[in-house]
Every structure is written in structure tokens, then in C-alpha cells.
PDB file of N, CA and C in Angstrom:
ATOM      1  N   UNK A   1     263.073 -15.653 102.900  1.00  0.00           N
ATOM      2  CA  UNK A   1     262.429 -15.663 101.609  1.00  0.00           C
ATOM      3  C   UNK A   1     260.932 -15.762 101.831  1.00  0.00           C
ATOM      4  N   UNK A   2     259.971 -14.602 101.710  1.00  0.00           N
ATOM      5  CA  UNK A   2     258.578 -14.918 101.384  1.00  0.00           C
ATOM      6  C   UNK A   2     258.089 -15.395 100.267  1.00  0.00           C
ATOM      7  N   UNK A   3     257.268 -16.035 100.558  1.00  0.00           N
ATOM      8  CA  UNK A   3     256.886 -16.743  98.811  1.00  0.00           C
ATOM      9  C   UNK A   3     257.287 -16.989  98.445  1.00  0.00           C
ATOM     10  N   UNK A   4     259.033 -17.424  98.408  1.00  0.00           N
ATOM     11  CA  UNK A   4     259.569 -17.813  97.462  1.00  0.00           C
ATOM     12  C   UNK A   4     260.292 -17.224  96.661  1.00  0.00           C
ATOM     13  N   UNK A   5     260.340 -15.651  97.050  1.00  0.00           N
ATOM     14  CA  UNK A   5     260.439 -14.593  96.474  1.00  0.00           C
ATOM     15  C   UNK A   5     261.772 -14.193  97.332  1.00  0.00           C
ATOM     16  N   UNK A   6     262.723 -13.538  96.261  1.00  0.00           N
ATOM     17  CA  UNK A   6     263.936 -13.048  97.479  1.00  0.00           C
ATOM     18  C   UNK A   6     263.502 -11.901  97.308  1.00  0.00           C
ATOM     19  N   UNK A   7     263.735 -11.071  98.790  1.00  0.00           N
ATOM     20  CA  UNK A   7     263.551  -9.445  98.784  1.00  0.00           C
ATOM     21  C   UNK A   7     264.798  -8.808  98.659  1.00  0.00           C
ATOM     22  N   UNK A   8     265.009  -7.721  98.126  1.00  0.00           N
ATOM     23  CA  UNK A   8     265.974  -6.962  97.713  1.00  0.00           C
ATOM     24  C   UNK A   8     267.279  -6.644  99.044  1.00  0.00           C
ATOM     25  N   UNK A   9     266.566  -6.732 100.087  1.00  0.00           N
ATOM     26  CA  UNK A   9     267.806  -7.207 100.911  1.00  0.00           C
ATOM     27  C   UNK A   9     268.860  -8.188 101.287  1.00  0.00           C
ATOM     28  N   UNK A  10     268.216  -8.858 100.666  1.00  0.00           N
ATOM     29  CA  UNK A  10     269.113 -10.481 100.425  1.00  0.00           C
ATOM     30  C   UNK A  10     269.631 -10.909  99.151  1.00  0.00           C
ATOM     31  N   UNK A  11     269.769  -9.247  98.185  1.00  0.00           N
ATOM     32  CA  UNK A  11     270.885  -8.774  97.032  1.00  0.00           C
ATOM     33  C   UNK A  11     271.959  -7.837  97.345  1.00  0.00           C
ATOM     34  N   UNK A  12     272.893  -8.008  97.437  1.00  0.00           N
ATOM     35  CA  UNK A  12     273.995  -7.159  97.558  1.00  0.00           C
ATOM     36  C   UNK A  12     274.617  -6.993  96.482  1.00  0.00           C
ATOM     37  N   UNK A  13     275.242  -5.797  96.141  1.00  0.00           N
ATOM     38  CA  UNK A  13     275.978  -5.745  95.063  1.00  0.00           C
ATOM     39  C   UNK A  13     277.483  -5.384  95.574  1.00  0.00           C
ATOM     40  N   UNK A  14     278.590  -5.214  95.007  1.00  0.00           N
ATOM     41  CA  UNK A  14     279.959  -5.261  94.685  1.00  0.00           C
ATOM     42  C   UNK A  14     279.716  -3.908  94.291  1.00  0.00           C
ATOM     43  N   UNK A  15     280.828  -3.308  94.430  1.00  0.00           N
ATOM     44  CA  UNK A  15     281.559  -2.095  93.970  1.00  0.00           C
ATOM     45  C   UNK A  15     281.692  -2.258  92.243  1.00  0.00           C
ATOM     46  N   UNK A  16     282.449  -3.540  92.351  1.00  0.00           N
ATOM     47  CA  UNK A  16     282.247  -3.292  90.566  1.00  0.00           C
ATOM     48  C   UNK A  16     281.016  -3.450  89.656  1.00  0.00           C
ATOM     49  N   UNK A  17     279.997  -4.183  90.523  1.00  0.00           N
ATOM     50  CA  UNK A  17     279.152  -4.188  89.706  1.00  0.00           C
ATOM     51  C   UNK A  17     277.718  -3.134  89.597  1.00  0.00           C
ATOM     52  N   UNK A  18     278.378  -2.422  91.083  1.00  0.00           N
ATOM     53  CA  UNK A  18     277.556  -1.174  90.934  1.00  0.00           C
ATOM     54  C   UNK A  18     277.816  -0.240  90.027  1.00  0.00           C
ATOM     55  N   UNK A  19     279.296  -0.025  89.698  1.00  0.00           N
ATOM     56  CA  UNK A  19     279.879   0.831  88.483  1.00  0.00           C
ATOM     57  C   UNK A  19     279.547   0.190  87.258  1.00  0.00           C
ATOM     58  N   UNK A  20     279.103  -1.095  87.370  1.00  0.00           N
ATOM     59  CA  UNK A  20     279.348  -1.764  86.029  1.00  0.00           C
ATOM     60  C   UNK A  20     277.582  -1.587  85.518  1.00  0.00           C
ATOM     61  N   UNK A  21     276.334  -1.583  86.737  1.00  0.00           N
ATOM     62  CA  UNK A  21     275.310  -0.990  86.358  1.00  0.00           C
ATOM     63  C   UNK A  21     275.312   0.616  85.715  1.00  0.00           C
ATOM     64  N   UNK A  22     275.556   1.273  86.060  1.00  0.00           N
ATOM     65  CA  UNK A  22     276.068   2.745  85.398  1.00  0.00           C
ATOM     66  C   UNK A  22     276.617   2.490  84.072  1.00  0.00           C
ATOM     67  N   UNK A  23     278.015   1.626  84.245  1.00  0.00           N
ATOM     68  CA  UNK A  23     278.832   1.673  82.875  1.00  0.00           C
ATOM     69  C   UNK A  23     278.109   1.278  81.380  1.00  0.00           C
ATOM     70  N   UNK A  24     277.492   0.665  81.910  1.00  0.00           N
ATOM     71  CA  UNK A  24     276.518  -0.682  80.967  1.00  0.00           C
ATOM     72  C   UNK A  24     275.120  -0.017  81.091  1.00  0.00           C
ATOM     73  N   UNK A  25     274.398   0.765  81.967  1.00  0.00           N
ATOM     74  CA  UNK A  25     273.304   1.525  81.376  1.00  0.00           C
ATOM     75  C   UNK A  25     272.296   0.737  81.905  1.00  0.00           C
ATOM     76  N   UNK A  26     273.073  -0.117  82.946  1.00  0.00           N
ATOM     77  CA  UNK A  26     271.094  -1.744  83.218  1.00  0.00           C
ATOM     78  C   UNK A  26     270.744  -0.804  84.778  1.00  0.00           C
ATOM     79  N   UNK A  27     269.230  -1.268  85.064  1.00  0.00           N
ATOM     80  CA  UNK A  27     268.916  -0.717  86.101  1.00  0.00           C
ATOM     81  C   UNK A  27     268.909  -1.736  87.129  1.00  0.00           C
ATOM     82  N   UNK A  28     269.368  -1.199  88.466  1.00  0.00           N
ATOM     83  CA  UNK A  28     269.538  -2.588  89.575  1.00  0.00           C
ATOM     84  C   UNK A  28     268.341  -3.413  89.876  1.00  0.00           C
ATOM     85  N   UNK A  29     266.898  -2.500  89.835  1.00  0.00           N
ATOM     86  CA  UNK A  29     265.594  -3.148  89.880  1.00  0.00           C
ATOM     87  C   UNK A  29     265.634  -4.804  88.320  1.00  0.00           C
ATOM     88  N   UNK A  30     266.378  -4.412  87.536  1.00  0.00           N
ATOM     89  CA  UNK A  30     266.369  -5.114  86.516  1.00  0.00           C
ATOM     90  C   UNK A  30     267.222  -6.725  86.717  1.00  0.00           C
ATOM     91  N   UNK A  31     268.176  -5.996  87.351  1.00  0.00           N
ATOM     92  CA  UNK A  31     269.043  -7.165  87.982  1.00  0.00           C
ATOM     93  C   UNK A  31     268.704  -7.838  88.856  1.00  0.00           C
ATOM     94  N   UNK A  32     268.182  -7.181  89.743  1.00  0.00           N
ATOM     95  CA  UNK A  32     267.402  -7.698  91.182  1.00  0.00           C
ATOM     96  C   UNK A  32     266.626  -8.865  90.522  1.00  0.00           C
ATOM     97  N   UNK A  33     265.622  -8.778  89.376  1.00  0.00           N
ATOM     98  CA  UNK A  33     264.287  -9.333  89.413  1.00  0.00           C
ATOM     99  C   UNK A  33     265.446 -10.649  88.357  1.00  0.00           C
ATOM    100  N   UNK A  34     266.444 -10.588  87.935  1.00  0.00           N
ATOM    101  CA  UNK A  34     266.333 -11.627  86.899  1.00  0.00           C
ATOM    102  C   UNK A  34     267.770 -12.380  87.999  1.00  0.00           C
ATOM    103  N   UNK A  35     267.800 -11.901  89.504  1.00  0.00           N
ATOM    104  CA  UNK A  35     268.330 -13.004  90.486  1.00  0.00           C
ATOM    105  C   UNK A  35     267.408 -13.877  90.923  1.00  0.00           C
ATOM    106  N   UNK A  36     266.029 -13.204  90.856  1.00  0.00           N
ATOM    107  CA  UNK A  36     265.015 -13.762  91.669  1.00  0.00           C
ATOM    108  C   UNK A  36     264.541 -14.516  90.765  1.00  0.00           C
ATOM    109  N   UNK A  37     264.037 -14.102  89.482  1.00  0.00           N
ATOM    110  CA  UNK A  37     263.706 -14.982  88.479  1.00  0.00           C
ATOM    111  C   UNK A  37     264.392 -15.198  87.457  1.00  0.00           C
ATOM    112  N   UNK A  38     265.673 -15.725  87.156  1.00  0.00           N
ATOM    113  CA  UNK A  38     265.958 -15.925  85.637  1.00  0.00           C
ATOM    114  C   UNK A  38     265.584 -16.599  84.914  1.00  0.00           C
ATOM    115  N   UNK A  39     265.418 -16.766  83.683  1.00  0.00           N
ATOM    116  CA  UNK A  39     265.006 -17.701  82.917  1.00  0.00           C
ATOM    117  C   UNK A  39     265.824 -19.163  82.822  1.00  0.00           C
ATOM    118  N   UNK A  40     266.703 -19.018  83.227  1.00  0.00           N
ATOM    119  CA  UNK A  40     267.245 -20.167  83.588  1.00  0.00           C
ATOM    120  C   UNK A  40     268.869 -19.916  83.837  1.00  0.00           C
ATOM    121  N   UNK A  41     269.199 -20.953  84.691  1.00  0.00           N
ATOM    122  CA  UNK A  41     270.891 -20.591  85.582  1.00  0.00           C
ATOM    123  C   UNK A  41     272.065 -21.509  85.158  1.00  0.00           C
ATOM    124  N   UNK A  42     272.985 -21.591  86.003  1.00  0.00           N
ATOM    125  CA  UNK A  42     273.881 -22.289  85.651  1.00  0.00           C
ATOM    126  C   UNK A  42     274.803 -21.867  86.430  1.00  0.00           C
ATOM    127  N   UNK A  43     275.646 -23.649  87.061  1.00  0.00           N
ATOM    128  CA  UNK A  43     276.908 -23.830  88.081  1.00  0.00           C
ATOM    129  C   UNK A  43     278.077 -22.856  87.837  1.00  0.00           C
ATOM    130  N   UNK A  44     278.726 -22.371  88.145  1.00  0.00           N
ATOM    131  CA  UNK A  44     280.456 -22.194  88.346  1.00  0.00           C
ATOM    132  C   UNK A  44     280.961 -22.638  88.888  1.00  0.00           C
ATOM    133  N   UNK A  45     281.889 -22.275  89.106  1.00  0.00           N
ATOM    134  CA  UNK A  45     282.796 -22.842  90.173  1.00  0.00           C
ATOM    135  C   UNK A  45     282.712 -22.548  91.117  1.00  0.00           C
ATOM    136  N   UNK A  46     282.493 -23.579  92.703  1.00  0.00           N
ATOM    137  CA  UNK A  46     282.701 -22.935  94.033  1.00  0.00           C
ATOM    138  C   UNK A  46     281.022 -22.421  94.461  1.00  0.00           C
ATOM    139  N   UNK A  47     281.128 -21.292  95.166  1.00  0.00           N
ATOM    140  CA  UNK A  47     279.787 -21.146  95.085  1.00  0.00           C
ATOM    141  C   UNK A  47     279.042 -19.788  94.036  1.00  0.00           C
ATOM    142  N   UNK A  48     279.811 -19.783  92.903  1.00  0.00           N
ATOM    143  CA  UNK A  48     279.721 -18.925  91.862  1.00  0.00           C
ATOM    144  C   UNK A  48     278.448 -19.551  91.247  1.00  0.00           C
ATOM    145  N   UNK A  49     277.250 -18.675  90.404  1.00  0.00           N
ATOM    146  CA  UNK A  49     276.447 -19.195  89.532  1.00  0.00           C
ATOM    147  C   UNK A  49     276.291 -18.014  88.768  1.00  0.00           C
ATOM    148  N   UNK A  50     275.205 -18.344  87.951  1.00  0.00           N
ATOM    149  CA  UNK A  50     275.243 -17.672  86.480  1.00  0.00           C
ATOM    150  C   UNK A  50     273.633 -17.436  86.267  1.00  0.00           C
ATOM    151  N   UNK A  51     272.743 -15.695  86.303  1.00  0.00           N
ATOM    152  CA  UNK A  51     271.633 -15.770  86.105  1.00  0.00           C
ATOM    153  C   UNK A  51     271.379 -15.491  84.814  1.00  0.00           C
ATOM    154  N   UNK A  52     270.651 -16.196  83.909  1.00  0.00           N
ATOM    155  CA  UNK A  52     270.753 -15.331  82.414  1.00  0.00           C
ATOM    156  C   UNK A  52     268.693 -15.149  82.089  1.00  0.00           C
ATOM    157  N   UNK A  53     269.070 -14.448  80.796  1.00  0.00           N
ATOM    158  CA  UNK A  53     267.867 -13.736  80.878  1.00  0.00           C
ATOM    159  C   UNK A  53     267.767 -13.060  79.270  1.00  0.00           C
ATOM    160  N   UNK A  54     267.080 -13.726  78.229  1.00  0.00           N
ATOM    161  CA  UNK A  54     267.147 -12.990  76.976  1.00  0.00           C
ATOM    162  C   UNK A  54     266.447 -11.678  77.252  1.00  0.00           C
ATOM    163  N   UNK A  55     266.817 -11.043  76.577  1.00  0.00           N
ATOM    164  CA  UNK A  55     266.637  -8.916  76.582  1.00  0.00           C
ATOM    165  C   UNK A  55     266.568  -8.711  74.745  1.00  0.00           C
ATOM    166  N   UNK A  56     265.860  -8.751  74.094  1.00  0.00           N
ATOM    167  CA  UNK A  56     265.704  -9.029  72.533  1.00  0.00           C
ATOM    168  C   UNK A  56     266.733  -9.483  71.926  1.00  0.00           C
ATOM    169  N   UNK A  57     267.507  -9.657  70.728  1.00  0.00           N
ATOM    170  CA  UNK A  57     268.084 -10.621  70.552  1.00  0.00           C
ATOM    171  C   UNK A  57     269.527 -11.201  71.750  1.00  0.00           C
ATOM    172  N   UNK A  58     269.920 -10.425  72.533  1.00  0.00           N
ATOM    173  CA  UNK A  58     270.916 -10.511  73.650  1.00  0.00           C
ATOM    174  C   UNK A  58     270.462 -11.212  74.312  1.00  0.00           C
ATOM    175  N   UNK A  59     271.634 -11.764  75.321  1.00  0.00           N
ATOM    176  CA  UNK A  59     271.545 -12.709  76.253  1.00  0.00           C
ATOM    177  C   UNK A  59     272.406 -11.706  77.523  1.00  0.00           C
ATOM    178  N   UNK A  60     271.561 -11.418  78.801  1.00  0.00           N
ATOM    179  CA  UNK A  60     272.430 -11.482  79.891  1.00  0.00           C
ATOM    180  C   UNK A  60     272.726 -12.204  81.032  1.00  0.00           C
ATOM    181  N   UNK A  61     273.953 -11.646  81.468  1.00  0.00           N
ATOM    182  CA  UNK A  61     274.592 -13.013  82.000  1.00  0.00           C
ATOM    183  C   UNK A  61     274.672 -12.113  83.620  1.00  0.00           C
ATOM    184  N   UNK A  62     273.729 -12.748  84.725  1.00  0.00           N
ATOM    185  CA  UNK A  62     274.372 -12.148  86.004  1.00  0.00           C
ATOM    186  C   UNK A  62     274.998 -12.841  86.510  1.00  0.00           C
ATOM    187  N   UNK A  63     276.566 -12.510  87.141  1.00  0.00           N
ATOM    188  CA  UNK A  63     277.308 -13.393  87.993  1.00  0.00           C
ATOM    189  C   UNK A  63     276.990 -13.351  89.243  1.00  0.00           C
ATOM    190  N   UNK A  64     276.806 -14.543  90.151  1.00  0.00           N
ATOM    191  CA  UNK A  64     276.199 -14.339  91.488  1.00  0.00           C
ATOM    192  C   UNK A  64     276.909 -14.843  92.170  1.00  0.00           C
ATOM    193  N   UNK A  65     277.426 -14.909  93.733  1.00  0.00           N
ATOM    194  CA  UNK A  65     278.370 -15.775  94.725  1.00  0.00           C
ATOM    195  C   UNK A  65     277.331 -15.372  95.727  1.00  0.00           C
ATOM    196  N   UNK A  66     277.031 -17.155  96.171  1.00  0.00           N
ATOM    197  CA  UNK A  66     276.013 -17.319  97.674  1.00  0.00           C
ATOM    198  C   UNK A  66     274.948 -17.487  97.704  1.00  0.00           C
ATOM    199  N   UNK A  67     274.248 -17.811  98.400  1.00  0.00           N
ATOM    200  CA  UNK A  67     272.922 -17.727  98.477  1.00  0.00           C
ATOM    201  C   UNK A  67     272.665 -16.992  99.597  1.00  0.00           C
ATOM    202  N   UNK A  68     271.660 -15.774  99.550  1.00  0.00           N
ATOM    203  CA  UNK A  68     270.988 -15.485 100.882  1.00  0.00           C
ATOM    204  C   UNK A  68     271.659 -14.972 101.863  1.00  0.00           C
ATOM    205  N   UNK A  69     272.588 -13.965 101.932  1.00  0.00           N
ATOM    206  CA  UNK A  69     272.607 -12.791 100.553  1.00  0.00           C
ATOM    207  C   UNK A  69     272.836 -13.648  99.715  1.00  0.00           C
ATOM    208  N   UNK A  70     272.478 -13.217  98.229  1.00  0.00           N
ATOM    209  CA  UNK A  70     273.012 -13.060  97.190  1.00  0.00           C
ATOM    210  C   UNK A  70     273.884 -12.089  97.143  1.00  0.00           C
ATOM    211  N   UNK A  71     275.400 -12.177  96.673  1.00  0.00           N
ATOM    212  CA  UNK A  71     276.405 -10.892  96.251  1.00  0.00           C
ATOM    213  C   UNK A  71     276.539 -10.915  94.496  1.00  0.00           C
ATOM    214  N   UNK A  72     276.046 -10.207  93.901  1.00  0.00           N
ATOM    215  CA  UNK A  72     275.905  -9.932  92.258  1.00  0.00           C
ATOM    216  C   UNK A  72     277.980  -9.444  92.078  1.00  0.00           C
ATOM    217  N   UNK A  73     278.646 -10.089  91.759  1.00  0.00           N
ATOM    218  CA  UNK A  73     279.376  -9.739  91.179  1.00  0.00           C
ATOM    219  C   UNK A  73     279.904  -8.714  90.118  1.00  0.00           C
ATOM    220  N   UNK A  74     278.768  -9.225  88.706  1.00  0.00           N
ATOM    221  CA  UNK A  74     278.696  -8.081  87.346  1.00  0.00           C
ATOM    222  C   UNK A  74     278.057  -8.732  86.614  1.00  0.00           C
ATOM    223  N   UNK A  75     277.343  -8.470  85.824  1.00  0.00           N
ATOM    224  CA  UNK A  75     276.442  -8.353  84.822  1.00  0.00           C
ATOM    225  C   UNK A  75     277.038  -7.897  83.207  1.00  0.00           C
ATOM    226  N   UNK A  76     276.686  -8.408  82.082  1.00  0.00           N
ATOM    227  CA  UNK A  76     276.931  -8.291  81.191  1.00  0.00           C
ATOM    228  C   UNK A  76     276.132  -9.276  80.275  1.00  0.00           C
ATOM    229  N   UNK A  77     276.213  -8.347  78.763  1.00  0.00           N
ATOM    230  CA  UNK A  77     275.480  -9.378  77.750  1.00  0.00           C
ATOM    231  C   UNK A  77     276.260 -10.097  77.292  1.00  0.00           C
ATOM    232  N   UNK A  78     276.190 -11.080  77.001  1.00  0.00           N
ATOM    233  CA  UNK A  78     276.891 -12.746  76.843  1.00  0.00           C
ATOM    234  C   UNK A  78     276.946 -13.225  75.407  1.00  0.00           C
ATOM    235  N   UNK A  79     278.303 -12.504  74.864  1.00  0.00           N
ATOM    236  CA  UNK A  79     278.002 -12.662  73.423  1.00  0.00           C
ATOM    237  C   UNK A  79     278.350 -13.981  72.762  1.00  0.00           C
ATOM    238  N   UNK A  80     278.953 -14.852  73.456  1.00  0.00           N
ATOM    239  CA  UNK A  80     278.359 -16.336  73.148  1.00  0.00           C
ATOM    240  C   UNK A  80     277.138 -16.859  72.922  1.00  0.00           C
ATOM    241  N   UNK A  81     276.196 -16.158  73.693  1.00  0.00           N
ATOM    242  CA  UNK A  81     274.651 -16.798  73.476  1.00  0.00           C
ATOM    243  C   UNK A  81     274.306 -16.277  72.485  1.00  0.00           C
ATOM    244  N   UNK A  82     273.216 -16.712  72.179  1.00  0.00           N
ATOM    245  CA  UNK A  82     272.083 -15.901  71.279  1.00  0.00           C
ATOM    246  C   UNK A  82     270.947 -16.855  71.805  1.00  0.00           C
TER     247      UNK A  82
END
């Protein structure tokens, strides 16, 4: 990590959530930046966490497993939040 900053090699994505960028229309540069910075996170279970990130009135939700790599699971807007 430079600066503090993760570089895009220490994001991996999943098969599903590479289809699930396509399916859903988000760009991976988009995902990338809201692993590195979300507006704020949250535990799962195990070593599962949760990056979220308001996008105008939506909330998205990145699923993450690990640190360093990071492996992005899938992404989606989180229609519980607002």
C-alpha cells in the first residue's frame, strides 16, 4: 500500500462480479476507488466486509473478502438504505 492508497492490483474481482459489473452497468475504475475509499464500511461475517458509497439518492453496497488482495465479490445498490 503506498500512501495509504491500495493500487488496483491488490483488487481482484470474481467471475460474478465481473459479469455483475456489465449486468448492472458500474465501471470497475468506480468500484476500485469506493474499495479504497468508501464512505464508510461495515463487518460480515468471517472475513467478509461491506464498502458502501451514496451515488444520488442510492446507496451502493460492495461486497469484499480479505484484505490485500482485496477479492470484490458483487456490487449492488442497497435498497434498504437510503
Amino acid at each position: 500500500m503506498a500512501n495509504g492508497k491500495i493500487r488496483k492490483k491488490d483488487i481482484k474481482f470474481t467471475k460474478h462480479a465481473e459479469d455483475m459489473l456489465v449486468e448492472r452497468g458500474f465501471r470497475k475504475e468506480m468500484v476500485e476507488e469506493i474499495v479504497n475509499k468508501p464512505e464508510w464500511k461495515d463487518k460480515g461475517e468471517g472475513d467478509t466486509w461491506f464498502a458502501f458509497k451514496r451515488i444520488g439518492k442510492k446507496v451502493l453496497r460492495v461486497v469484499v473478502i480479505g484484505s490485500k488482495p482485496f477479492t470484490v465479490i458483487t456490487m449492488y445498490f442497497d435498497r434498504r438504505l437510503k
